[in-house]
Protein backbone atom coordinates (compact mmCIF):
# COMPACT_ATOMS: atom_id res chain seq x y z
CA UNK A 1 -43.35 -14.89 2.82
CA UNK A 2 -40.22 -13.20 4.26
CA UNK A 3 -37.86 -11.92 1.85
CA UNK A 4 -34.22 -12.27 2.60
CA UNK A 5 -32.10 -9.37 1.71
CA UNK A 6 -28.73 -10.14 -0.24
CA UNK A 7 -25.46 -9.86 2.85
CA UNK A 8 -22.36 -7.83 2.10
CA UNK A 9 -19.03 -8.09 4.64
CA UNK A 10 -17.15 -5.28 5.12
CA UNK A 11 -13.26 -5.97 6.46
CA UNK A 12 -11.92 -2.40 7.35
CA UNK A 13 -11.16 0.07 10.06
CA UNK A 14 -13.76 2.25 12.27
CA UNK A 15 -13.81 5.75 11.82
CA UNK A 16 -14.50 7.86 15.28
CA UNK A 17 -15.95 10.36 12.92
CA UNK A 18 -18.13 8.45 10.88
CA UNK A 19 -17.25 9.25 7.70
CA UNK A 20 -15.19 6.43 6.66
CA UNK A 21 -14.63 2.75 7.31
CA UNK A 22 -17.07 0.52 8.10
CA UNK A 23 -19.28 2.94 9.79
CA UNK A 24 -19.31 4.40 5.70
CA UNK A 25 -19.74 0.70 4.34
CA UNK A 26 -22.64 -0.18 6.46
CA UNK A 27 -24.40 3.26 5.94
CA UNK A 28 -23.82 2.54 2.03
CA UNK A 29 -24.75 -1.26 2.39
CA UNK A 30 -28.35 -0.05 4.19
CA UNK A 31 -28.66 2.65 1.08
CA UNK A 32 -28.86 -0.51 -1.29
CA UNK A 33 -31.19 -2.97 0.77
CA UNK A 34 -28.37 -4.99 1.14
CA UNK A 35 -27.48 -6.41 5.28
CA UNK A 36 -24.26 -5.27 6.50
CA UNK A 37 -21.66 -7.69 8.03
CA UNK A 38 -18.81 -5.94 9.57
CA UNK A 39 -15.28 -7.34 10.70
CA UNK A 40 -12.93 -4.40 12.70
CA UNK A 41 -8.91 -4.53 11.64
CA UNK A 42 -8.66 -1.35 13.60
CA UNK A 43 -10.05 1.71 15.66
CA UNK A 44 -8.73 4.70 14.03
CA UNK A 45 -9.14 8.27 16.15
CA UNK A 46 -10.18 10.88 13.76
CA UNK A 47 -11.98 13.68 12.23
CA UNK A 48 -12.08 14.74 8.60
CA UNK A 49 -8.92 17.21 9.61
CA UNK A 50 -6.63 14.94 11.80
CA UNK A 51 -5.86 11.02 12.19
CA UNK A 52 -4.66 11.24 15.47
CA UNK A 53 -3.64 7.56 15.97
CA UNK A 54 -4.64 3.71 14.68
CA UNK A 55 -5.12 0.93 17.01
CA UNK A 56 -4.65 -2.57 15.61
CA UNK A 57 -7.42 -5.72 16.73
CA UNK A 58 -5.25 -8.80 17.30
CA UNK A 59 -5.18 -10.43 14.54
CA UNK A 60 -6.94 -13.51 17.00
CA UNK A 61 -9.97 -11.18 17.62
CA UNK A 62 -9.85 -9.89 13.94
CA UNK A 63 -9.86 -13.91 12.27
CA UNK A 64 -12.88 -14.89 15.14
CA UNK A 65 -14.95 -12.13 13.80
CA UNK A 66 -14.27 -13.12 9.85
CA UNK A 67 -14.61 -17.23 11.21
CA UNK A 68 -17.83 -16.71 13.11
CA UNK A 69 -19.46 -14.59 10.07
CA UNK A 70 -18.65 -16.57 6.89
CA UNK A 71 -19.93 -20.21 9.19
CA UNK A 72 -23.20 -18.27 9.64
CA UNK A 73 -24.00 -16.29 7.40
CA UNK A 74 -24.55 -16.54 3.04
CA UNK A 75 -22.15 -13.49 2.10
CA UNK A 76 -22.82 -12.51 -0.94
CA UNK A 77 -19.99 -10.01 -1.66
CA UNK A 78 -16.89 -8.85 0.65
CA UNK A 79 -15.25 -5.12 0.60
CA UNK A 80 -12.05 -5.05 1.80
CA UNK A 81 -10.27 -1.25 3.63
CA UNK A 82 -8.03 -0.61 5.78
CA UNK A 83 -5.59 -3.41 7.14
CA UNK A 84 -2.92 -1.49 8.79
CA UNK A 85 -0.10 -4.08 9.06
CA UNK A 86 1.22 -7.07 6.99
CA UNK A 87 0.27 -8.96 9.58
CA UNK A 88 -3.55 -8.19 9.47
CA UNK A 89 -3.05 -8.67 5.60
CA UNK A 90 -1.79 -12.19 6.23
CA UNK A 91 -4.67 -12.80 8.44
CA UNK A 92 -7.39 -11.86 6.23
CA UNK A 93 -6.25 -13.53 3.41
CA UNK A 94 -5.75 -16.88 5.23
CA UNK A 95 -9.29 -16.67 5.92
CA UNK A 96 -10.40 -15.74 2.45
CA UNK A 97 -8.25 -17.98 0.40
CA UNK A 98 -11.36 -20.49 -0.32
CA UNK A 99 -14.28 -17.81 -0.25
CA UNK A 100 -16.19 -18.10 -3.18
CA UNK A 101 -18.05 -14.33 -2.83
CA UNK A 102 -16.52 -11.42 -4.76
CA UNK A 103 -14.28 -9.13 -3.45
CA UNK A 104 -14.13 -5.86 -3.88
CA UNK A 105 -10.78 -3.85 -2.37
CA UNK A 106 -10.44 -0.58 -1.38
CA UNK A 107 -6.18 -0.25 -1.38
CA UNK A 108 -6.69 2.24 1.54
CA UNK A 109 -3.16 3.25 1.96
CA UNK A 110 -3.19 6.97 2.93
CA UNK A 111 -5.88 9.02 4.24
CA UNK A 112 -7.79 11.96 3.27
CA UNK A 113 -5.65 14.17 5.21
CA UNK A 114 -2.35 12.49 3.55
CA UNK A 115 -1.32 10.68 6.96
CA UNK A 116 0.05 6.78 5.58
CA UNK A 117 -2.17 4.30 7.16
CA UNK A 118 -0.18 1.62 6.63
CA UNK A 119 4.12 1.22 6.45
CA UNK A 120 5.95 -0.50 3.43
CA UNK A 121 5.97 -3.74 4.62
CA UNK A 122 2.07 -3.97 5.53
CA UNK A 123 1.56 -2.18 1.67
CA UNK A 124 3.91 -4.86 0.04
CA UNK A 125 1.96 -8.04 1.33
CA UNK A 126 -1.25 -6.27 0.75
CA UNK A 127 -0.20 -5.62 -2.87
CA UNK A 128 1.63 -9.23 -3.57
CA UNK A 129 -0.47 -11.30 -1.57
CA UNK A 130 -4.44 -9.55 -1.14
CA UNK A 131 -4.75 -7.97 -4.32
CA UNK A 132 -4.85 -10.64 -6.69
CA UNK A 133 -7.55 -12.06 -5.07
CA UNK A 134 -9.65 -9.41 -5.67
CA UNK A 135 -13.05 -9.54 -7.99
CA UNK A 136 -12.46 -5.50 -8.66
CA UNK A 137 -9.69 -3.66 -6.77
CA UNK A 138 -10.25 0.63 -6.59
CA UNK A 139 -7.34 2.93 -6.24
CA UNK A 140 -7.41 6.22 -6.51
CA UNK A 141 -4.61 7.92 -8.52
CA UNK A 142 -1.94 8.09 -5.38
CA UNK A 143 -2.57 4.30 -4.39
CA UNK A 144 -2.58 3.16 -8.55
CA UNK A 145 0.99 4.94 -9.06
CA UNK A 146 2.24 2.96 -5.54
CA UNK A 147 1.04 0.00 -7.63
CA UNK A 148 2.91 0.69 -10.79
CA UNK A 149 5.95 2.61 -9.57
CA UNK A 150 5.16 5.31 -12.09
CA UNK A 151 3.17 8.25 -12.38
CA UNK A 152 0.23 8.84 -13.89
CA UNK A 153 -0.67 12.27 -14.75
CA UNK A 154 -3.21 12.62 -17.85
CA UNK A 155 -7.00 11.01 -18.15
CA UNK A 156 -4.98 9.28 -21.12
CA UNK A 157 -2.95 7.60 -18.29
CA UNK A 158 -5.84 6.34 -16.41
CA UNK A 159 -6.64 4.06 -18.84
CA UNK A 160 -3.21 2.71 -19.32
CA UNK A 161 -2.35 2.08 -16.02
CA UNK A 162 -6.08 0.41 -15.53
CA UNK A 163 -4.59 -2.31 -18.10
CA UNK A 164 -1.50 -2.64 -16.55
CA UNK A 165 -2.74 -3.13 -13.22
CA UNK A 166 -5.28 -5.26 -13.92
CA UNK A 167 -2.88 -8.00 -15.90
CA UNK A 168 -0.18 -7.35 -13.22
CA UNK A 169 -2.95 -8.79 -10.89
CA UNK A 170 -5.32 -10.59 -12.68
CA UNK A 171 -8.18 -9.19 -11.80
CA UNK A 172 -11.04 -6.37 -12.74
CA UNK A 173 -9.51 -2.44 -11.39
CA UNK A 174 -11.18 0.55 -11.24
CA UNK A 175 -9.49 4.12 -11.18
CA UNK A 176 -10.17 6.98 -9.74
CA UNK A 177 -9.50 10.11 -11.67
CA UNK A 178 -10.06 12.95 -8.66
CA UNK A 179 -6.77 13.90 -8.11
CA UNK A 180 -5.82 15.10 -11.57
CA UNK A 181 -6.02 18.42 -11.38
CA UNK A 182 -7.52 20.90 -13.37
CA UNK A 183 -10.53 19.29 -14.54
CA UNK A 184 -14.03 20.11 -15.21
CA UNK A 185 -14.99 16.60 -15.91
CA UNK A 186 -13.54 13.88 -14.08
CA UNK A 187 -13.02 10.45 -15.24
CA UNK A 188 -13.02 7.27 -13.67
CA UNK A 189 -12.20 3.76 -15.86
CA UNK A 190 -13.00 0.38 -15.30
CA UNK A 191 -11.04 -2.07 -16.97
CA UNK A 192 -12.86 -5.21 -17.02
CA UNK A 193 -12.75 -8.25 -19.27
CA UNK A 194 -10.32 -7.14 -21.53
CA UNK A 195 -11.83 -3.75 -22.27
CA UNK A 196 -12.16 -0.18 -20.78
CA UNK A 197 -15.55 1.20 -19.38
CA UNK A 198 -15.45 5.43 -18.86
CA UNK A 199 -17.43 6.96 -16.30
CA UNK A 200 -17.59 10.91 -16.64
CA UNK A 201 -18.78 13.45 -14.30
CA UNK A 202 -18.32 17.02 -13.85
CA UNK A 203 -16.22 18.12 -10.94
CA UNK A 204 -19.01 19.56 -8.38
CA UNK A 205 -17.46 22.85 -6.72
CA UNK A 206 -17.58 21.42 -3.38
CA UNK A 207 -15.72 18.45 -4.95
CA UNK A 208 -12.94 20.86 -5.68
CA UNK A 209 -12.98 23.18 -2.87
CA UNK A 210 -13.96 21.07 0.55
CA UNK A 211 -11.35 20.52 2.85
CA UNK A 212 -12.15 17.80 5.19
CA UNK A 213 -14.76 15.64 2.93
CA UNK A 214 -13.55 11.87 3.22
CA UNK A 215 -15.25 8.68 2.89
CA UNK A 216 -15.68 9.08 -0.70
CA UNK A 217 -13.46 6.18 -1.68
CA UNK A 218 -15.07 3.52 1.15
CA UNK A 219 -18.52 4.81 -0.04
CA UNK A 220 -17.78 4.37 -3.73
CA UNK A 221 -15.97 0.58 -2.96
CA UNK A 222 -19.07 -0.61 -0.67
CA UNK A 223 -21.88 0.70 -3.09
CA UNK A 224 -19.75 -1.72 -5.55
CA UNK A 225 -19.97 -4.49 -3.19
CA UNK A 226 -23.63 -4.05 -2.28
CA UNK A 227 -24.43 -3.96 -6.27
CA UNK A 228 -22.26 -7.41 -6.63
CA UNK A 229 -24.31 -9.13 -3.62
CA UNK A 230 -27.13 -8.19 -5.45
CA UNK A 231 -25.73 -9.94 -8.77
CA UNK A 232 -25.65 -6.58 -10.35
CA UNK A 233 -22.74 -7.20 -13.29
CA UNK A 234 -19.71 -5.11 -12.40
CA UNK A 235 -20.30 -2.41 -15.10
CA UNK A 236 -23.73 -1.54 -13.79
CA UNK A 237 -22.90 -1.73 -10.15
CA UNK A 238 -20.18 0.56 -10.74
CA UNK A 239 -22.24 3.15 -12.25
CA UNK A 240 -24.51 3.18 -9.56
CA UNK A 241 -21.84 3.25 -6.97
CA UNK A 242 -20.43 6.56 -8.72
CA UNK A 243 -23.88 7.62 -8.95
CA UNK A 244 -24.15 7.74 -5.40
CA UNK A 245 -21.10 8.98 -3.92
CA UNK A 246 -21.93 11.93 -6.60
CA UNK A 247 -25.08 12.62 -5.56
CA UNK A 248 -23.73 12.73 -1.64
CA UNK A 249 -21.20 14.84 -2.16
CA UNK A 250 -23.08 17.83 -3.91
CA UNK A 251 -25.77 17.14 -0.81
CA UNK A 252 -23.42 17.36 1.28
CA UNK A 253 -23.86 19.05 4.81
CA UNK A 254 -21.01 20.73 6.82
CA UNK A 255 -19.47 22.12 10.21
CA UNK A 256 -17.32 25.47 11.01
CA UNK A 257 -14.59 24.27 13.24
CA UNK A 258 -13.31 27.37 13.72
CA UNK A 259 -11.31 28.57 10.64
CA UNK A 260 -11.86 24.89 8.92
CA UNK A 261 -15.04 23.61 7.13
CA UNK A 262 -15.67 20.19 8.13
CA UNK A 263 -17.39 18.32 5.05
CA UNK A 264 -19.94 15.25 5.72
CA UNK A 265 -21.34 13.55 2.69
CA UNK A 266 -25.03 14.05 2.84
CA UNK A 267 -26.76 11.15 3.93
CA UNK A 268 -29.23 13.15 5.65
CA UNK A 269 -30.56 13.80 2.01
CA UNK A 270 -31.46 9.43 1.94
């Protein structure tokens, strides 16, 4: 008897490089024995060092792809990246206003490399309008504090502005403590059901030091999404998504490009 492995969707942007976007979703959404769906918002030309420019789909091609998939196929979990106008935000959550299949979003609003991937308008209706229809929502410290309008600068913040994002939106978030700085264990904290889940890990030295490592953030949101298509409860599916993206960064492999080390995370090692 054939066995049917669980589907996952993926909604984001492709990375020339690899690293990131879907082409990071799908390689995390194989990783977990889960099938890979994949709808394109964007083609984004880059390297770990440089985003050299971001071209839109039409928002026509980009609903036909999300149309055609959810008629066919039993999605069992969506992750949503990078949607690079309000526009494409509209669009997408048109189409998912009567999905049933938990979402997971990745609030990809500025890359690795610090470039803004999306302007104020296209981060506004993503926030006011995407968001809340979210299963789990991840932001890393930058994208939480766009959230909030305040800063958060302590692991006791984390926790506070976990809450306080997750009533302003009614729904599960996840934060991601890597940019405090100065720490030898890093914290990330779920705030689900009414209650605070810590996930500790010490900060690997190529963690710190690697200029050029990206993807970290699409890996870490997919690996969520995979565990949910699974029916992995959140908790658990978020420990093995930070599981993973841990144990691909300290195997990572990288590139001289001429004064710069270009990071990869280390897939090779799977």
């Amino acid at each position: 008897m054939q066995i049917t492995p669980p589907i996952a969707l993926t909604i984001a942007g492709s990375d020339s490089s690899a690293g990131a976007g879907i082409q990071a979703d799908l390689k995390t959404f194989q990783h977990f024995g889960v099938h890979g769906l994949s709808a394109l918002t964007c083609i984004v030309a880059e390297t770990p060092l440089e985003v050299r420019s971001i071209e839109e789909i039409s928002i026509s091609g980009l609903q036909d792809q999300l149309k055609i998939l959810l008629e066919t196929y039993p999605v069992g979990a969506i992750k949503i990246g990078l949607l690079p106008s309000r526009s494409c935000a509209i669009a997408v959550e048109e189409i998912l206003k009567n999905t049933t299949a938990p979402i997971v979003i990745d609030p990809v609003m500025i890359s690795s490399t610090g470039t803004p991937l999306m302007d104020q308008e296209a981060a506004n209706s993503y926030i006011e309008r995407l968001l809340p229809r979210a299963t789990v929502i991840t932001p890393n410290i930058p994208e939480a504090e766009f959230i909030l309008s305040e800063k958060i600068t302590t692991k006791k913040d984390l926790e506070a502005a976990a809450e306080k994002i997750s009533q302003k939106l009614q729904t599960s978030c996840l934060i991601k403590g890597g940019h405090l700085a100065n720490q030898t264990e890093l914290l990330d904290i779920l705030w689900h059901q009414q209650q605070a889940h810590h996930f500790s890990h010490p900060a690997t030295p190529l963690a710190d030091q690697a200029k050029g490592l990206h993807g970290t953030g699409c890996t870490l949101s997919s690996a969520i999404a995979a565990g949910l298509a699974k029916k992995t409860p959140l908790e658990t599916a978020t420990q093995d998504a930070i599981e993973l993206v841990q144990k691909l960064i300290k195997n990572a492999h990288s590139w001289q490009l001429g004064e710069q080390a270009v990071q990869g995370l280390g897939w090779h090692a799977h």
